[in-house]
Protein backbone atom coordinates (compact mmCIF):
# COMPACT_ATOMS: atom_id res chain seq x y z
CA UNK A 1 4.32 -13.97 25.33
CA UNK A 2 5.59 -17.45 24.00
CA UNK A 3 3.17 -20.08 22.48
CA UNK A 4 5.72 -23.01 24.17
CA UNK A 5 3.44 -25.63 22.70
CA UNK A 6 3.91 -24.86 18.65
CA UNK A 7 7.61 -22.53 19.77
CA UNK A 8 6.39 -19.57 18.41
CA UNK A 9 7.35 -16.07 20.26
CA UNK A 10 4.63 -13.80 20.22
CA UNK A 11 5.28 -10.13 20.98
CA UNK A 12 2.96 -7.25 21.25
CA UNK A 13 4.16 -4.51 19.80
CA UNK A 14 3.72 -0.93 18.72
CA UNK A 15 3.57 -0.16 15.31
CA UNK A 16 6.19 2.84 15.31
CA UNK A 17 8.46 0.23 16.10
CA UNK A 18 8.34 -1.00 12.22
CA UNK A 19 11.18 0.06 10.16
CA UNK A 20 10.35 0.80 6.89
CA UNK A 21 12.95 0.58 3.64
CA UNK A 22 12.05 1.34 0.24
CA UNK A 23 14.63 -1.01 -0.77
CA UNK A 24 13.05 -3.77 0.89
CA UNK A 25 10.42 -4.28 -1.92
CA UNK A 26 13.84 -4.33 -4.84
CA UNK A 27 14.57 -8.18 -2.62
CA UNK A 28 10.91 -9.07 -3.88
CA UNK A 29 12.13 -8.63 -7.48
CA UNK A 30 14.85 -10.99 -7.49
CA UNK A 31 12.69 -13.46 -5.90
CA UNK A 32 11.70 -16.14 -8.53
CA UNK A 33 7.96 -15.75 -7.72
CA UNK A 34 7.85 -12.06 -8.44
CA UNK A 35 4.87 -11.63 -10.22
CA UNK A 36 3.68 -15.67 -9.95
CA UNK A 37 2.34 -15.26 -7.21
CA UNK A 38 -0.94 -12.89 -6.08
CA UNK A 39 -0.09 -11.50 -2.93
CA UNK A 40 3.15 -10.46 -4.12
CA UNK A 41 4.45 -7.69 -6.27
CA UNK A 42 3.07 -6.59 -9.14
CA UNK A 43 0.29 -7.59 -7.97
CA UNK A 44 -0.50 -6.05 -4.90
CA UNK A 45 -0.53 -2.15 -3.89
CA UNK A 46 2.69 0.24 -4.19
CA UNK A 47 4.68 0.70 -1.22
CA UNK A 48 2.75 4.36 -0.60
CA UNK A 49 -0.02 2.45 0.21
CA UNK A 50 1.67 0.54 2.81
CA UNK A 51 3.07 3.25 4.46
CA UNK A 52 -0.03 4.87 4.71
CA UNK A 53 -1.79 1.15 5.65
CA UNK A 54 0.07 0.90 8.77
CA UNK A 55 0.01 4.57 9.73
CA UNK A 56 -4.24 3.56 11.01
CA UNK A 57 -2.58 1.21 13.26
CA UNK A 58 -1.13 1.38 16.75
CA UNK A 59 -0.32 -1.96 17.61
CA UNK A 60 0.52 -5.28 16.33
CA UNK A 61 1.39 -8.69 16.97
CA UNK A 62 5.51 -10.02 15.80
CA UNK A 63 5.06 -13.95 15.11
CA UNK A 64 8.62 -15.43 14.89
CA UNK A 65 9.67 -18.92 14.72
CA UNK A 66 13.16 -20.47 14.18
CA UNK A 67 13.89 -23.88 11.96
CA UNK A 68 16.73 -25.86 12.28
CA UNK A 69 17.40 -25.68 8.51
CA UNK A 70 16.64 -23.52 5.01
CA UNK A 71 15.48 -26.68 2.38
CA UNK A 72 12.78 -26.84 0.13
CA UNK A 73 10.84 -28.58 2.42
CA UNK A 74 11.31 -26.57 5.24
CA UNK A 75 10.73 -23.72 3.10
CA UNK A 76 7.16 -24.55 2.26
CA UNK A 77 6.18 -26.22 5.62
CA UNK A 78 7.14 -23.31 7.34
CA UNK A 79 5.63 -20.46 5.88
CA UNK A 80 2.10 -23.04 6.17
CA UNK A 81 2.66 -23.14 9.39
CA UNK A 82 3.56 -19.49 10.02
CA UNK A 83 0.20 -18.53 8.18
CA UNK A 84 -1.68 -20.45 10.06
CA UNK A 85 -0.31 -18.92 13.06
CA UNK A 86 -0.88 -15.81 11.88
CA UNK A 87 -4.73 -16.34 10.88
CA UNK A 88 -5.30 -17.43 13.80
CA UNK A 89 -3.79 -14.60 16.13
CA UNK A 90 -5.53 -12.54 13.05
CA UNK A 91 -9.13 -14.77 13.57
CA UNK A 92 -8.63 -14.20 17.67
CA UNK A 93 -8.50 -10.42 17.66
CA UNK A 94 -11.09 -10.41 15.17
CA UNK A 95 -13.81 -12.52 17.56
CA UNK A 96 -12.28 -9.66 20.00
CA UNK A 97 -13.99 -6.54 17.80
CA UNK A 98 -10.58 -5.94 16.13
CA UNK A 99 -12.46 -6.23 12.77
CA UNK A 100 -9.61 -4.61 10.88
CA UNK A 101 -7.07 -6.80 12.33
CA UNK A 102 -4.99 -8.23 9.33
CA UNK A 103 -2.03 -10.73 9.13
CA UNK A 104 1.17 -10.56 6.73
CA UNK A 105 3.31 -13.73 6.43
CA UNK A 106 7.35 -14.28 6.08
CA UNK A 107 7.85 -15.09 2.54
CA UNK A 108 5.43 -15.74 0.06
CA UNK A 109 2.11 -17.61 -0.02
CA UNK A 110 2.55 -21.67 -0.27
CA UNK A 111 -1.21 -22.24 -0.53
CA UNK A 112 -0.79 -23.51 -4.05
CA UNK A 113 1.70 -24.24 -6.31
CA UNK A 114 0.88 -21.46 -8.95
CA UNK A 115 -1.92 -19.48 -8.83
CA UNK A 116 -4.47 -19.80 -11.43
CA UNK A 117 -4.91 -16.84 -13.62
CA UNK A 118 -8.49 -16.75 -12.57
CA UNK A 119 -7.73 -15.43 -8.92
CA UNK A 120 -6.81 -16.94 -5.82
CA UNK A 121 -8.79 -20.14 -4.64
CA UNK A 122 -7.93 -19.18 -1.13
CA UNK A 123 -8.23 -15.99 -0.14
CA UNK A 124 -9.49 -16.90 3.32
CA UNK A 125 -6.02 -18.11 3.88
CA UNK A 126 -3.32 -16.38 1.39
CA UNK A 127 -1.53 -13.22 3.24
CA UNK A 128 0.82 -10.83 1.71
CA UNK A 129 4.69 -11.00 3.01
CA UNK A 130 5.34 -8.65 4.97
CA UNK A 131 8.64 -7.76 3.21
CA UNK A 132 6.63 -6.47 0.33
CA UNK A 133 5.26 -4.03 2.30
CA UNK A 134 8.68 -2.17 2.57
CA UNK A 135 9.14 -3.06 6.70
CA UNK A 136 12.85 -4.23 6.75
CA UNK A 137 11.87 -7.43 9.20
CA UNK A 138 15.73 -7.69 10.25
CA UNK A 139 15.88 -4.46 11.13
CA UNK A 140 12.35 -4.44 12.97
CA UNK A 141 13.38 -7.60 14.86
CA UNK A 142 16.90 -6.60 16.21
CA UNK A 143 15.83 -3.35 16.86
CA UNK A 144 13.24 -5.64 19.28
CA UNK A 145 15.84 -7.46 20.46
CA UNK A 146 15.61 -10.32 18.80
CA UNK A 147 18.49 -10.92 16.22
CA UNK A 148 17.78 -13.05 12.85
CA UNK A 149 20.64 -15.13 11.01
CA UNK A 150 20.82 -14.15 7.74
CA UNK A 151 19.11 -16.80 5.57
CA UNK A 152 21.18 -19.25 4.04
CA UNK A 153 20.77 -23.03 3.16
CA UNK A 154 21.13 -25.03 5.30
CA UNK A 155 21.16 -23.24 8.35
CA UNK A 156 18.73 -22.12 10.94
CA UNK A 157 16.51 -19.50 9.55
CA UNK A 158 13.61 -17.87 11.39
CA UNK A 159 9.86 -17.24 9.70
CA UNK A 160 8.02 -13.65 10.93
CA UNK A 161 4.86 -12.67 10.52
CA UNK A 162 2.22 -9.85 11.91
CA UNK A 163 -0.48 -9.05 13.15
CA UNK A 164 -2.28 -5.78 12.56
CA UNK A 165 -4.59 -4.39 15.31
CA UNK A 166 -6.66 -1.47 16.40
């Protein structure tokens, strides 16, 4: 299903079709928000409890979007507007009786600059990426059909997020 309106694609799919790949997590290190951020590593659960996360799950909902072009801007606005995408879809199935539906994001949280050492101010909103979860979203998506450039400024780049349900 497409949302033509906002041009996301939204695809039902089944969990087993996640890949996982420990070294998926290692790209999280290099990232220059490792550990500045709270949804991200160190400071959410180990990759075993991932693994065993999505294993209560049999479907879920791939969010993908493509921009035009990787810049700083584009970087922020676009993960906002993939979270809000994804709390919605997330908020939908909830209203549904999916209580344990939960969202992950593409990349990490843009809710605030830097979050305060006293905890996150908006954990109705901030979502994990699913990258640090160890599910190799390249892999995942062309194994879907759907095949992602690798990111690179300035160039199109896609964000991807999902949707837990059941």
């Amino acid at each position: 299903m497409d949302d033509q309106e906002s041009g996301f694609l939204i695809k039902e799919i089944n969990v087993k079709d996640l890949v996982f790949d420990i070294r998926t997590r290692i790209q999280c290190v290099y990232c220059e928000r490792y550990g500045k951020k709270l949804t991200c590593p160190p400071h959410i659960p180990d990759l075993h409890y991932f693994f065993e996360f999505f294993k209560k799950y049999s479907r879920a909902v791939l969010i993908l979007k493509r921009y035009d072009a990787l810049t700083e801007e584009t970087r922020v606005s676009s993960t906002r507007e993939l979270t809000q995408k994804v709390i919605d879809i997330e908020n939908e199935y909830k209203r549904q009786g999916f209580y344990y539906a939960a969202g992950f994001i593409g990349g990490s949280c843009k809710e605030c600059k830097i979050c305060p050492n006293s905890g996150c101010v908006h954990p109705d909103r901030a979502r994990i990426p699913l990258e640090a979860t160890g599910v190799d979203v390249i892999k995942t998506c062309e194994n879907l059909g759907v095949t992602l450039p690798r990111p690179a400024v300035g160039k199109p780049f896609y964000r991807v997020g999902l949707v837990v349900i059941d």
